[in-house]
C-alpha atoms as a PDB file:
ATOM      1  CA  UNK A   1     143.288 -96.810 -96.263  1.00  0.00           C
ATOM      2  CA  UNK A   2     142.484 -97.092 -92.532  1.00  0.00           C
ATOM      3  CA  UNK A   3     141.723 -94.405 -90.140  1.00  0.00           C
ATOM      4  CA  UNK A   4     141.574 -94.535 -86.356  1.00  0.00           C
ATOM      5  CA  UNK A   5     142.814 -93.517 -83.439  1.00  0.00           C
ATOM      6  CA  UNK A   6     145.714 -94.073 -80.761  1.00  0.00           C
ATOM      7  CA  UNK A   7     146.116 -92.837 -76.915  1.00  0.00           C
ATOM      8  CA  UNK A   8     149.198 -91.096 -75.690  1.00  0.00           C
ATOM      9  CA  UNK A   9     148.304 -90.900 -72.387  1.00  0.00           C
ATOM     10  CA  UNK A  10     144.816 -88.334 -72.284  1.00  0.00           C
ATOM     11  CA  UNK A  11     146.236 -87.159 -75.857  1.00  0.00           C
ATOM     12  CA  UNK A  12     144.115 -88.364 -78.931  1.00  0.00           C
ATOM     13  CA  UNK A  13     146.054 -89.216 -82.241  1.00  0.00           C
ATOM     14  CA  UNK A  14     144.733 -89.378 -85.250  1.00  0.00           C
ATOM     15  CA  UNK A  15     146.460 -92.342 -88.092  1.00  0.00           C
ATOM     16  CA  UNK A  16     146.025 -92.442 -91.265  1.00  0.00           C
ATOM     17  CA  UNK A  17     147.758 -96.385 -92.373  1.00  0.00           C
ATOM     18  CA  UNK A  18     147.588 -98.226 -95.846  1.00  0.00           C
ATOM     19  CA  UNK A  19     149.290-101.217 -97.372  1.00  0.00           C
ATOM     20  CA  UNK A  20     150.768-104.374 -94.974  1.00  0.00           C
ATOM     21  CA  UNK A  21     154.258-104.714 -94.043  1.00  0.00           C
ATOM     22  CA  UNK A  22     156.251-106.637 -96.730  1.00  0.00           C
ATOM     23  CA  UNK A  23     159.317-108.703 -96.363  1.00  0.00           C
ATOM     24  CA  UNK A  24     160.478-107.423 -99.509  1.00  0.00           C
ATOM     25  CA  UNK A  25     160.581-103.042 -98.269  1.00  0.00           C
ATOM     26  CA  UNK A  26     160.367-101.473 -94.966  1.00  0.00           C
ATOM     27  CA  UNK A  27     156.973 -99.641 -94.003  1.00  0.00           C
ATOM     28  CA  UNK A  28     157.722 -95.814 -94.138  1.00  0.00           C
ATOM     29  CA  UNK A  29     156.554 -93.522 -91.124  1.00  0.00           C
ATOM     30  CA  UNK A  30     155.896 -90.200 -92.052  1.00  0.00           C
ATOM     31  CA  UNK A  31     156.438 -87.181 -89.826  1.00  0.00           C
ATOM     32  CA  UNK A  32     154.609 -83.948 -90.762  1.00  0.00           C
ATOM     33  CA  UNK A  33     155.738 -80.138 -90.984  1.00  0.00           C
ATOM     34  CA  UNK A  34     155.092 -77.983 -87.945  1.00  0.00           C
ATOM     35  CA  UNK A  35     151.051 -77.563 -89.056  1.00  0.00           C
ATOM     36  CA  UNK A  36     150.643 -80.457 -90.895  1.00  0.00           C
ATOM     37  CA  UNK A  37     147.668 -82.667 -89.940  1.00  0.00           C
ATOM     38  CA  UNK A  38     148.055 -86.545 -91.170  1.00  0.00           C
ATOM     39  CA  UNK A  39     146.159 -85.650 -94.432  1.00  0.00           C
ATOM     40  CA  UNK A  40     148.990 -84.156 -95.942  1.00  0.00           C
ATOM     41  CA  UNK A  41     150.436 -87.596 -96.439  1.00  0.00           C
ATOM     42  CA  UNK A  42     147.685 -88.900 -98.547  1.00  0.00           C
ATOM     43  CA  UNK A  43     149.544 -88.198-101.600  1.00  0.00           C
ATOM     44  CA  UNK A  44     152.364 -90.753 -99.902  1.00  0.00           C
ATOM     45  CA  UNK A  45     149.774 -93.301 -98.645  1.00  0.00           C
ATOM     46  CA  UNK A  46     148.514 -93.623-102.092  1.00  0.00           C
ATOM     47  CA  UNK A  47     151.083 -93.640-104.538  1.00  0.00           C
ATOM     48  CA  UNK A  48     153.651 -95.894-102.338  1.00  0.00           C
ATOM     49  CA  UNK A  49     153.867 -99.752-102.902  1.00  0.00           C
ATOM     50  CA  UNK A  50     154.532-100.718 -99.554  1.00  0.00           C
ATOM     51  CA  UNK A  51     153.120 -99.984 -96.352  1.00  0.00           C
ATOM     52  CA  UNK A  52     152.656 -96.031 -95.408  1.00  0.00           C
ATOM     53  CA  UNK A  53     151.985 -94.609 -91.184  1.00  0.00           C
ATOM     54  CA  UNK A  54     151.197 -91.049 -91.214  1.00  0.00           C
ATOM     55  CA  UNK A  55     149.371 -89.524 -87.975  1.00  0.00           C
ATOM     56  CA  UNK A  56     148.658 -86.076 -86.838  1.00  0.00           C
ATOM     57  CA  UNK A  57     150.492 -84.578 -83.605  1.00  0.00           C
ATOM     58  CA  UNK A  58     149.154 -83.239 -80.624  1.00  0.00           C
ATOM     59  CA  UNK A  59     146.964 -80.133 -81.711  1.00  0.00           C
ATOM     60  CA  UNK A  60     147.003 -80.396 -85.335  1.00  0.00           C
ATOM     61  CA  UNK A  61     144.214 -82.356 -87.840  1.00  0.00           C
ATOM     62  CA  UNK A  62     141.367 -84.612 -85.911  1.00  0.00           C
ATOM     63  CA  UNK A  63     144.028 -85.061 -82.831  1.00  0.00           C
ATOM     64  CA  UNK A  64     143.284 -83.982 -79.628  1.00  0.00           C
ATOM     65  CA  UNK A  65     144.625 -80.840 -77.917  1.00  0.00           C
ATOM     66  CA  UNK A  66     146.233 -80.526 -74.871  1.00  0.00           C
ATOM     67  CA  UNK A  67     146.879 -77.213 -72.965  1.00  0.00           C
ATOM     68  CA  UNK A  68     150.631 -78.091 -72.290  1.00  0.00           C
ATOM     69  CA  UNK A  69     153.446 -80.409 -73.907  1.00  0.00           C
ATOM     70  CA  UNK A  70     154.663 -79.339 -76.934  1.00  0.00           C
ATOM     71  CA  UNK A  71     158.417 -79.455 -76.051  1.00  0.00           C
ATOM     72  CA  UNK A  72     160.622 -82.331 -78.041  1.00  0.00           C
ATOM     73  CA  UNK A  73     160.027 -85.028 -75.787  1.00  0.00           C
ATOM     74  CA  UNK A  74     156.183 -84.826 -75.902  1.00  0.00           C
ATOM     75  CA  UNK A  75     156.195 -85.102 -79.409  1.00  0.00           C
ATOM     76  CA  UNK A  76     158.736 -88.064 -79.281  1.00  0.00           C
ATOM     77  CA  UNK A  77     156.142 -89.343 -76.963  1.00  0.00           C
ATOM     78  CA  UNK A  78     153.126 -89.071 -79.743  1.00  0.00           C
ATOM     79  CA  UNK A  79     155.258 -90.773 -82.552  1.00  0.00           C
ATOM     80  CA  UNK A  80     155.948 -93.480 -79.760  1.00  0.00           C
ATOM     81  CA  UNK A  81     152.388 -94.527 -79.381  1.00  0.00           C
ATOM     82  CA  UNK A  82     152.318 -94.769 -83.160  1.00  0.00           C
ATOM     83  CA  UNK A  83     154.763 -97.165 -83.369  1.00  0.00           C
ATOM     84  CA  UNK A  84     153.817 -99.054 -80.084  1.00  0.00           C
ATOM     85  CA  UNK A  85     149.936 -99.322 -82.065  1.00  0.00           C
ATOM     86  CA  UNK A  86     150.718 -99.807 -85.695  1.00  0.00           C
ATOM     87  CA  UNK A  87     154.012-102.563 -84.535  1.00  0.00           C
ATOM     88  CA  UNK A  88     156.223-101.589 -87.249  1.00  0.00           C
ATOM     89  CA  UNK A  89     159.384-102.775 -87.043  1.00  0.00           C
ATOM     90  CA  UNK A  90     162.876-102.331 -89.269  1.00  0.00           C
ATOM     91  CA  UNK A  91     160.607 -99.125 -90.878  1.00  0.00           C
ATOM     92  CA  UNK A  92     161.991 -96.246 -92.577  1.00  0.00           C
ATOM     93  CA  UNK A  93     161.096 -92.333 -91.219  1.00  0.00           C
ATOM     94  CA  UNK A  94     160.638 -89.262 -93.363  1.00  0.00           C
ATOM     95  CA  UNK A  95     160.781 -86.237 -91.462  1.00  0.00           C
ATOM     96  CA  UNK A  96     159.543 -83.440 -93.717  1.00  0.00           C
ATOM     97  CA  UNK A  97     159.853 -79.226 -92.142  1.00  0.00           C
ATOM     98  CA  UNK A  98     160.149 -79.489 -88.477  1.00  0.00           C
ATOM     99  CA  UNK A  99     158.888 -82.978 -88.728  1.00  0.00           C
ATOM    100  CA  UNK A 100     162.691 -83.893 -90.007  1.00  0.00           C
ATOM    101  CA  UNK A 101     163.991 -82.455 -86.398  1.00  0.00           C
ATOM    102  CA  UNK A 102     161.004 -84.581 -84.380  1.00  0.00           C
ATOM    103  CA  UNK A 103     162.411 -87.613 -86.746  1.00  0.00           C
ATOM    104  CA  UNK A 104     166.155 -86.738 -86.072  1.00  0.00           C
ATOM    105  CA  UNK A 105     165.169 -87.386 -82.410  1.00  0.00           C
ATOM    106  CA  UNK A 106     163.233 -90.009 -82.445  1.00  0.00           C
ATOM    107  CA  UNK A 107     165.986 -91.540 -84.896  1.00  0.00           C
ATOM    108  CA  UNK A 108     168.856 -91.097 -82.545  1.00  0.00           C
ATOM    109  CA  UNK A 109     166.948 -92.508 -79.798  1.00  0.00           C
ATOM    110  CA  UNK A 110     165.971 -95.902 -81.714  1.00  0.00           C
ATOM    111  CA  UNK A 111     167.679 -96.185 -84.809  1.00  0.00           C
ATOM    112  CA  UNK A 112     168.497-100.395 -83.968  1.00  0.00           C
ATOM    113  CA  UNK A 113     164.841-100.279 -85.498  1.00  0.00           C
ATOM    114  CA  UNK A 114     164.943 -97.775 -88.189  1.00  0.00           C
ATOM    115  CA  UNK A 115     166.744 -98.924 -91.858  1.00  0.00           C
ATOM    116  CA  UNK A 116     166.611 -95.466 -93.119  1.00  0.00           C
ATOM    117  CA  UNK A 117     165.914 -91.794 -92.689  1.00  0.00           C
ATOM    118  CA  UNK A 118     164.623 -88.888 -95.519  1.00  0.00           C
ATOM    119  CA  UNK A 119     165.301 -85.626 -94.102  1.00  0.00           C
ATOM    120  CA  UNK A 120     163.140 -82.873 -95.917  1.00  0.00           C
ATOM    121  CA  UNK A 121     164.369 -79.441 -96.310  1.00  0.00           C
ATOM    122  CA  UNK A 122     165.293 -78.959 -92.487  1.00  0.00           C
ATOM    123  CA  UNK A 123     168.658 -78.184 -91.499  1.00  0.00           C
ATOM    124  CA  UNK A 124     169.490 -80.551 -87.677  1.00  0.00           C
ATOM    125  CA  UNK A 125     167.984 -78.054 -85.316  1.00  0.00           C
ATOM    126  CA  UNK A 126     164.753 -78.444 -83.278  1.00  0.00           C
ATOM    127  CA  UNK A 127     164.009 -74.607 -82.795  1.00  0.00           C
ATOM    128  CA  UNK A 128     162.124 -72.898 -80.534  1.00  0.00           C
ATOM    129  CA  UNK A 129     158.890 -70.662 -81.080  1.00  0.00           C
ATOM    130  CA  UNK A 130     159.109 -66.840 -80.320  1.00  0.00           C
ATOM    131  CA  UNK A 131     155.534 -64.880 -79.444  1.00  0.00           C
ATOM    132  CA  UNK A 132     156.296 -63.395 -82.914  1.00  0.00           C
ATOM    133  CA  UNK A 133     156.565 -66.726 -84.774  1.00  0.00           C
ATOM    134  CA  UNK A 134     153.296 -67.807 -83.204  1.00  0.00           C
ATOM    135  CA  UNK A 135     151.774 -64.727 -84.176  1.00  0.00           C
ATOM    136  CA  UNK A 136     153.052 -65.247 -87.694  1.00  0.00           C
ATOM    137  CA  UNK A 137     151.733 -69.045 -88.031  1.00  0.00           C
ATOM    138  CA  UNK A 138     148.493 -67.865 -86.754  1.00  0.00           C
ATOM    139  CA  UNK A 139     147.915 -65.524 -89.125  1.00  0.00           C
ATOM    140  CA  UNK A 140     149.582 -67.374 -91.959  1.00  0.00           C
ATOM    141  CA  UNK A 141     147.024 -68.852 -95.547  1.00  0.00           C
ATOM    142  CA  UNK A 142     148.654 -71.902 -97.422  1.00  0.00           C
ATOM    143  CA  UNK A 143     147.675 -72.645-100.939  1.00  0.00           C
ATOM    144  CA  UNK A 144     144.366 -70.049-100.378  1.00  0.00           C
ATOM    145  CA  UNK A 145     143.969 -72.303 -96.664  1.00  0.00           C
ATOM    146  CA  UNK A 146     144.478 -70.508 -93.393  1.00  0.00           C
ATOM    147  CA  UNK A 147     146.715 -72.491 -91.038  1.00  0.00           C
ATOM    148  CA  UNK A 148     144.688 -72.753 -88.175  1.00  0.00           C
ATOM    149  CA  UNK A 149     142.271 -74.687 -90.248  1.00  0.00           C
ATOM    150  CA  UNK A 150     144.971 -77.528 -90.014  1.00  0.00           C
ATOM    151  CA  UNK A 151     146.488 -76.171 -86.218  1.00  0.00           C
ATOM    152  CA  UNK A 152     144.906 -75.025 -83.222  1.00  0.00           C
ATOM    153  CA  UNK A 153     146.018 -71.679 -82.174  1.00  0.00           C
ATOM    154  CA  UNK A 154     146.236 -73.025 -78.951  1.00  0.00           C
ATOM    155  CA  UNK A 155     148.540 -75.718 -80.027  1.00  0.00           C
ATOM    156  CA  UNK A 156     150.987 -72.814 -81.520  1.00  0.00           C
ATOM    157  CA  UNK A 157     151.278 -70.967 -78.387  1.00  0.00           C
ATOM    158  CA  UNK A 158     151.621 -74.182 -76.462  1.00  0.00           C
ATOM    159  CA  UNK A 159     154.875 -74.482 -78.954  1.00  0.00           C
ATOM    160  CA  UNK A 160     155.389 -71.134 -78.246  1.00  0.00           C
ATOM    161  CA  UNK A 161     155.509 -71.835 -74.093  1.00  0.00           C
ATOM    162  CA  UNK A 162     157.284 -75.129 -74.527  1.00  0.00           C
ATOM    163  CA  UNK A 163     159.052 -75.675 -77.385  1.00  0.00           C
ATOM    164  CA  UNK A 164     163.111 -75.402 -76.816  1.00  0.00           C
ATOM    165  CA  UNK A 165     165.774 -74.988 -79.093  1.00  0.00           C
ATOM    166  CA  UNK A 166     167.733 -78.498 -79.951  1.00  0.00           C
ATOM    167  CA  UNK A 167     170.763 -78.218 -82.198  1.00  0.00           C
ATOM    168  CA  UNK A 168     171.283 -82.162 -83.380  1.00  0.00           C
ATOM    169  CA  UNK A 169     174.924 -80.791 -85.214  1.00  0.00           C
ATOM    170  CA  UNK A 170     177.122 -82.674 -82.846  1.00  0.00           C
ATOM    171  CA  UNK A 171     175.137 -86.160 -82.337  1.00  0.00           C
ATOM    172  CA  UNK A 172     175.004 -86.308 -85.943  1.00  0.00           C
ATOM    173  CA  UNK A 173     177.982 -88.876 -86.073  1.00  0.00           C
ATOM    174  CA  UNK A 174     175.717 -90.584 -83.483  1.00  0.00           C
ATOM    175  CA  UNK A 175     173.015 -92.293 -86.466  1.00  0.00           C
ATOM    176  CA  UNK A 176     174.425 -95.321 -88.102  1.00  0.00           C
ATOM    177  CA  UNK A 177     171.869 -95.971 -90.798  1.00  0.00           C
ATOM    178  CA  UNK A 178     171.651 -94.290 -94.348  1.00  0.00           C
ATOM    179  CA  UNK A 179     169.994 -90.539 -94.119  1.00  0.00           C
ATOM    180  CA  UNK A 180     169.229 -89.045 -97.311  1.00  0.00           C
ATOM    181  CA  UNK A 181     168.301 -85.520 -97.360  1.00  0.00           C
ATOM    182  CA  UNK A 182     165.778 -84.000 -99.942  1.00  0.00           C
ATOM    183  CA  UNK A 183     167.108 -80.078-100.517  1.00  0.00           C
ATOM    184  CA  UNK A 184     165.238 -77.434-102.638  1.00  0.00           C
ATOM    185  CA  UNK A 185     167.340 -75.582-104.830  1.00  0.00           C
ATOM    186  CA  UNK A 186     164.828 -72.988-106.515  1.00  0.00           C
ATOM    187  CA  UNK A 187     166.071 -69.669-105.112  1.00  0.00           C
ATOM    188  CA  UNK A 188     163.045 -67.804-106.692  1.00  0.00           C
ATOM    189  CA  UNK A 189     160.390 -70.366-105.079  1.00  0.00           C
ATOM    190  CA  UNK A 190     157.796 -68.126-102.744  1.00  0.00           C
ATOM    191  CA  UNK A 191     158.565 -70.302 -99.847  1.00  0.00           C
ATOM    192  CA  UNK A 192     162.967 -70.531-100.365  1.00  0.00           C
ATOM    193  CA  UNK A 193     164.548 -74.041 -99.276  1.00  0.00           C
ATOM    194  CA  UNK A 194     165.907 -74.182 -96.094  1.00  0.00           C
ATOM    195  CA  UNK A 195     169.123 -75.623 -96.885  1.00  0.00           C
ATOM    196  CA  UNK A 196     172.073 -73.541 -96.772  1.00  0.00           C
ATOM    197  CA  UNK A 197     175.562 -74.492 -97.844  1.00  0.00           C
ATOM    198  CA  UNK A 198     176.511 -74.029 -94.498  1.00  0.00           C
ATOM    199  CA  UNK A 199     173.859 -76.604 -93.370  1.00  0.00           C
ATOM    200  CA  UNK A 200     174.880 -78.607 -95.993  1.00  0.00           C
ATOM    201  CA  UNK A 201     178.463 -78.939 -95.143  1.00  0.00           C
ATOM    202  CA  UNK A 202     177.168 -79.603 -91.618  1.00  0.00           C
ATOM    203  CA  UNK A 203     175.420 -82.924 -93.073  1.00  0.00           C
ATOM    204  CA  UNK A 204     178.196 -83.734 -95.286  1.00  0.00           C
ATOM    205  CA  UNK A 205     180.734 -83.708 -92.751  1.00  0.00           C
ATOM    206  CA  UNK A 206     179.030 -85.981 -89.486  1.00  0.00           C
ATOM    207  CA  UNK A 207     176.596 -87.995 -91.357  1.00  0.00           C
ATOM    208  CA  UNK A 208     177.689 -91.373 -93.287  1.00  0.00           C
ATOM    209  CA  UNK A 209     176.042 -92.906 -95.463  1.00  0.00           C
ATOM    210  CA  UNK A 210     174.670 -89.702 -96.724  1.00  0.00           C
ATOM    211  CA  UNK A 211     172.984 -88.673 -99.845  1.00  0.00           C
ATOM    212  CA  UNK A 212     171.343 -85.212-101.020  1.00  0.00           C
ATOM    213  CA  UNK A 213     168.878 -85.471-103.423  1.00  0.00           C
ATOM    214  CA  UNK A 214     168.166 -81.726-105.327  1.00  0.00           C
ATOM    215  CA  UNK A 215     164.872 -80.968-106.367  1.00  0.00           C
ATOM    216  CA  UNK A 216     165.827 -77.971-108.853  1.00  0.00           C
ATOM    217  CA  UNK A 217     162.007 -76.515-109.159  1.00  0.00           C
ATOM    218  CA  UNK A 218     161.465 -76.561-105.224  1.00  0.00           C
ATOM    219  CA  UNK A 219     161.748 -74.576-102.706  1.00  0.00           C
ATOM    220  CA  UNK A 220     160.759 -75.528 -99.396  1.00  0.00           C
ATOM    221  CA  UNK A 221     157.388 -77.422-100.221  1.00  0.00           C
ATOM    222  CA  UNK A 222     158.704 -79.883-102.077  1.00  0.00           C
ATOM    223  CA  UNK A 223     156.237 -82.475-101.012  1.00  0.00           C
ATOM    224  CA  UNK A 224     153.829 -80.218-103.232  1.00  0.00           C
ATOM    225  CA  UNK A 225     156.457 -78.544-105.920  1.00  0.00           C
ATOM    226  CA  UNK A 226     157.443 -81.299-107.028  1.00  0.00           C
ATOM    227  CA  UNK A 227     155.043 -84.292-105.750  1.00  0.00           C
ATOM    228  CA  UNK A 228     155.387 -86.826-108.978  1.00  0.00           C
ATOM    229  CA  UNK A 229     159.813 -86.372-108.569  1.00  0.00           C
ATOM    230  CA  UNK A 230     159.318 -86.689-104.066  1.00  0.00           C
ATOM    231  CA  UNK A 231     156.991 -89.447-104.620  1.00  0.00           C
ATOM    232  CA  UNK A 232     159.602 -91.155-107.080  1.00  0.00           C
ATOM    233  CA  UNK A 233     162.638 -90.208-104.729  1.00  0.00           C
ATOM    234  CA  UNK A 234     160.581 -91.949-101.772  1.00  0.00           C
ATOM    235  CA  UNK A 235     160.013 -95.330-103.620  1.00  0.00           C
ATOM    236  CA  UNK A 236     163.596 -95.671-104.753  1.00  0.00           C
ATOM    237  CA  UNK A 237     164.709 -94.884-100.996  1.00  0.00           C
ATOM    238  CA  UNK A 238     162.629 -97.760 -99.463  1.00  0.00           C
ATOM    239  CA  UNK A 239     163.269 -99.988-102.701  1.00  0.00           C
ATOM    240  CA  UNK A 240     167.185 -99.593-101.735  1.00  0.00           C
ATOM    241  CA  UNK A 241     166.556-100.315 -98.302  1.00  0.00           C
ATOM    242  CA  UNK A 242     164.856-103.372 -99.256  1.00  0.00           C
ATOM    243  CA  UNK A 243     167.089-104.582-101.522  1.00  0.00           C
ATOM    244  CA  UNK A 244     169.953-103.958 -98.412  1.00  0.00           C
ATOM    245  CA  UNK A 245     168.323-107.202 -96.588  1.00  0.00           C
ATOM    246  CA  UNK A 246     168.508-109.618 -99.776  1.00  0.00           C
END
């Protein structure tokens, strides 16, 4: 597995890559939750056949972090230097937490490139961050792990100043490739899914092809709920996608 780094600009990005690019399945890029630091993919990186990108935004993990750009757009413009680096091209994108809404816009804007996308547990919205939320991730502990261990509190109120709501709804119809979305269905989980019906029918209605796949002993952490089941669920998406070219 290599590790290095990439420049966006004055903005330092840490990548995590392993495995080449194969003829035979697309390379996956995978796009974090909101805290998530490119380490959180390792489970990914090392269980997948193929070949795995995972990287760390602006202000999470070994990445550097700026005072300012956190909006949409300046993340599009940290998974851009990714791909410009690593080359990939005809690659899948997993999106998982507010990652899916960073890879719903990236998607939209280059999907002649992408062969498929894996929406995790995020209904189309890019939201905003209220002084409340910020104060909330700050003070948040994950699996006995304090969040700012993994995100600069700087980087959270950055989010906080610059981050504006994006509702993807109506340019659903827009994405002509296969999305597959990956739903938690335990209602008793500590962390609940984040899949309504409502956002459900939302999905069901603009996007095509679409497929949900239900992960009954999730809730929203599905990536570590039920790792063995997401990790399976991943391979069979990229084997399909491979298979789509023969």
């Amino acid at each position: 597995m290599k590790s290095y780094f990439v420049h966006n600009g004055a903005v330092v990005l840490h990548v995590l890559e392993n495995g080449e690019p194969s003829s035979t399945m697309p390379s996956l890029l995978v796009i974090g939750g909101l805290w998530e630091p490119a380490e959180r993919a390792i489970p990914l990186l090392s269980n997948l056949p193929g070949h795995t990108v995972s990287f760390s935004f602006r202000g999470r993990g070994l990445s550097s972090t700026p005072y300012g750009g956190y909006d949409l757009e300046d993340h599009l413009s940290d998974i851009a230097a990714v791909v410009t680096h690593t080359g990939i091209e005809h690659y899948c994108v997993l999106g998982f937490s507010r990652g899916a809404s960073y890879a719903l816009g990236w998607s939209l804007q280059n999907q002649e490139q992408i062969k498929g996308l894996i929406l995790v547990d995020q209904p189309p919205i890019h939201r905003s961050v209220s002084p409340e939320t910020v104060d909330f991730w700050c003070g948040l502990t994950y699996q006995q792990v304090p969040i700012l261990n993994y995100m600069r509190r700087e980087a959270l109120e950055g989010l906080g100043r610059d981050a504006e709501e994006m509702d993807f709804t109506s340019q659903l119809a827009q994405l002509k490739l296969p999305v597959t979305l990956f739903a938690g269905r335990n209602k008793a989980a500590e962390i609940p899914s984040d899949i309504s019906e409502e956002t459900l029918d939302k999905y069901k209605q603009y996007l095509s092809p679409f497929h949900v796949v239900e992960f009954l002993h999730s809730g929203h952490m599905i990536p570590d709920e039920e790792q063995q089941k997401y990790i399976a669920e991943v391979i069979l998406f990229l084997y399909e996608r491979g298979l789509a070219d023969v």
